[in-house]
C-alpha atoms as a PDB file:
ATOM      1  CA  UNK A   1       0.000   0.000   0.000  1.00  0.00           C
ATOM      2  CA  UNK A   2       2.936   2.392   0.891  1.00  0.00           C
ATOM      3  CA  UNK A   3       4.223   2.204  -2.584  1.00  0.00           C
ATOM      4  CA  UNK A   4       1.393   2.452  -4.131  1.00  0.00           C
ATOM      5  CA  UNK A   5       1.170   6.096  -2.844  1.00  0.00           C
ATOM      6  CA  UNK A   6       4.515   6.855  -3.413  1.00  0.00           C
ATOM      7  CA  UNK A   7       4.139   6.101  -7.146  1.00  0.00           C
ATOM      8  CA  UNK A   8       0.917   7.955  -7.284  1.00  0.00           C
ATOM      9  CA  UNK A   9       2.574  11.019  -5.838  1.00  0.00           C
ATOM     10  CA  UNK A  10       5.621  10.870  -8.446  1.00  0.00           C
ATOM     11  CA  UNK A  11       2.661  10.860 -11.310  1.00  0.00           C
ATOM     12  CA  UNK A  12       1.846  14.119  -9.804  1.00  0.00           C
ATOM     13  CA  UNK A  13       4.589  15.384  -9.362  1.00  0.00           C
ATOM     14  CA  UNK A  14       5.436  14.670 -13.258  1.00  0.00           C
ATOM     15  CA  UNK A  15       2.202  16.215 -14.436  1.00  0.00           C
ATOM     16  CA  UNK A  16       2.452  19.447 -12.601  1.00  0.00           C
ATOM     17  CA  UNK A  17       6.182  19.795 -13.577  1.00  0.00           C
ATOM     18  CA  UNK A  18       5.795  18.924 -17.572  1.00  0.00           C
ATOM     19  CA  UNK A  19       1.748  21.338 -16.800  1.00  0.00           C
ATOM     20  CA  UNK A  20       4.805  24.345 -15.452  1.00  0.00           C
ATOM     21  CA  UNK A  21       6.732  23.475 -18.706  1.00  0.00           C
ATOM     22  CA  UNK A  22       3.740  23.814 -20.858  1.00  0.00           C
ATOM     23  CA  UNK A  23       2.869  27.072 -19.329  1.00  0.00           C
ATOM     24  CA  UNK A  24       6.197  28.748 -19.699  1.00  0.00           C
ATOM     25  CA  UNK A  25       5.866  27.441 -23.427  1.00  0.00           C
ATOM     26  CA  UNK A  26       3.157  28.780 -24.097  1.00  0.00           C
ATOM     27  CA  UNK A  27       3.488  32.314 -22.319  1.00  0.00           C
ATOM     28  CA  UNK A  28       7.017  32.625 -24.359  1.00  0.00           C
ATOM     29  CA  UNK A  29       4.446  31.945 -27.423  1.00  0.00           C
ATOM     30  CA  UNK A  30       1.759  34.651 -27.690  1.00  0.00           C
ATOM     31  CA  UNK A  31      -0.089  33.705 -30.646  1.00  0.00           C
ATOM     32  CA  UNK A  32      -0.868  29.969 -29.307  1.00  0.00           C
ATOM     33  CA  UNK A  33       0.772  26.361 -29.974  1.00  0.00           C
ATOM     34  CA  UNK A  34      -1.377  23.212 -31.284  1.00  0.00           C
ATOM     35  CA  UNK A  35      -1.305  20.043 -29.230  1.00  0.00           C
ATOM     36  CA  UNK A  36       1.500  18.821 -31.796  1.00  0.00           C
ATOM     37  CA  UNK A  37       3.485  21.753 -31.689  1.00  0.00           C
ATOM     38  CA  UNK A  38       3.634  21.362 -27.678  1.00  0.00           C
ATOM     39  CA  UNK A  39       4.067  17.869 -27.611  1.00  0.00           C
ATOM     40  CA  UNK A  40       7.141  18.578 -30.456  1.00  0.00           C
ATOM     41  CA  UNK A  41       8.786  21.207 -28.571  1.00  0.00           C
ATOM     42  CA  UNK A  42       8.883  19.436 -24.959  1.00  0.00           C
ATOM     43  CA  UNK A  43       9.637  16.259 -26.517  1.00  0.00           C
ATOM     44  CA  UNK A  44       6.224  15.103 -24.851  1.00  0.00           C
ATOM     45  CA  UNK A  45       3.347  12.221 -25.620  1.00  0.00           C
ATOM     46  CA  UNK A  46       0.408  14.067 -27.520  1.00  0.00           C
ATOM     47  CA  UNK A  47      -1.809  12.284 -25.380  1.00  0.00           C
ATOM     48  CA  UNK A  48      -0.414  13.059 -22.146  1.00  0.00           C
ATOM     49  CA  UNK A  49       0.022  17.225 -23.564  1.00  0.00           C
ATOM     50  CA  UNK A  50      -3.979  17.190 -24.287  1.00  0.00           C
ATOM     51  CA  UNK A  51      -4.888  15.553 -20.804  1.00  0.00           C
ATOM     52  CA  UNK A  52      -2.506  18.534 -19.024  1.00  0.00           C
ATOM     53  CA  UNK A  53      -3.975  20.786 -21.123  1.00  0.00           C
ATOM     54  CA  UNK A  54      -7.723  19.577 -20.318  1.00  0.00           C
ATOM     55  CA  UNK A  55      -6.547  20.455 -16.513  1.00  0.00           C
ATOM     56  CA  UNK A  56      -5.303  23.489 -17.471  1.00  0.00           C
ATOM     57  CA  UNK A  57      -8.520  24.725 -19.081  1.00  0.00           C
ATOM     58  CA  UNK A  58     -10.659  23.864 -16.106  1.00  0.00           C
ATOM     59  CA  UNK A  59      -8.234  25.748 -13.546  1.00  0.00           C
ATOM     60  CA  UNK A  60      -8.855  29.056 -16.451  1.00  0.00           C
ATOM     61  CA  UNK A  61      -4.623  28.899 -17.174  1.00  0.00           C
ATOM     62  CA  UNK A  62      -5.171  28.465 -20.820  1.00  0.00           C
ATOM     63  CA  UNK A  63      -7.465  29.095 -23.746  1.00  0.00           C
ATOM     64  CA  UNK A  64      -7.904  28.011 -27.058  1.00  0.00           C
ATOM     65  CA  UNK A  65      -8.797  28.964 -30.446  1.00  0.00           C
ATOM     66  CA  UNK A  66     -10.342  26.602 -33.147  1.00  0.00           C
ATOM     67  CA  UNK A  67      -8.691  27.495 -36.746  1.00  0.00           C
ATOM     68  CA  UNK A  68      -9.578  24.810 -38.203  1.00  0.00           C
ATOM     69  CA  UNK A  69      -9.760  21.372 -37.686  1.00  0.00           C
ATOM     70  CA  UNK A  70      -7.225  22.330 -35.334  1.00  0.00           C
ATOM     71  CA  UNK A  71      -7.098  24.315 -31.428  1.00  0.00           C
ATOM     72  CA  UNK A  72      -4.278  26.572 -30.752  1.00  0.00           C
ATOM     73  CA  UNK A  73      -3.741  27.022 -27.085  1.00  0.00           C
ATOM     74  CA  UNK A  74      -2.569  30.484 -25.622  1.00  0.00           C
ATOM     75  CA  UNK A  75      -1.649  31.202 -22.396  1.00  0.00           C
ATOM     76  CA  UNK A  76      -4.249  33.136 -20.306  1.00  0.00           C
ATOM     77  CA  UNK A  77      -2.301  34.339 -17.195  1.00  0.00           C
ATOM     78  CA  UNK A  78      -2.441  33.809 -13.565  1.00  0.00           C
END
């Protein structure tokens, strides 16, 4: 059970550091990133850059665009 918690606590800790990494991407980036273009840049899993980004729209840290068939994230500010 012990490790079990310690694992799950490294899984947070990864998503808030690579959902920090994101954000400074996408502040240095004022006219918004795609999911691809993220995931490109921070050498990251599409998958697990749309889930981070999915948090990041609920906490109101990002926005998005639709051009497209495709969203371009921006950041919003704190």
């Amino acid at each position: 059970m012990e490790e079990k918690r310690i694992e799950e606590s490294k899984d947070v800790e990864y998503e808030s550091e690579n959902a920090k990494k994101i954000l400074k991407l996408l502040e240095k980036n004022p006219r918004g990133m795609t999911i691809t273009e993220i995931a490109n840049a921070l050498n990251l899993n599409r998958h697990t850059v749309t889930k981070i980004l999915e948090r990041l729209l609920i906490e109101k840290r990002v926005d998005f665009d639709e051009r497209g068939p495709a969203k371009v994230f921006y950041y919003v500010g704190k």
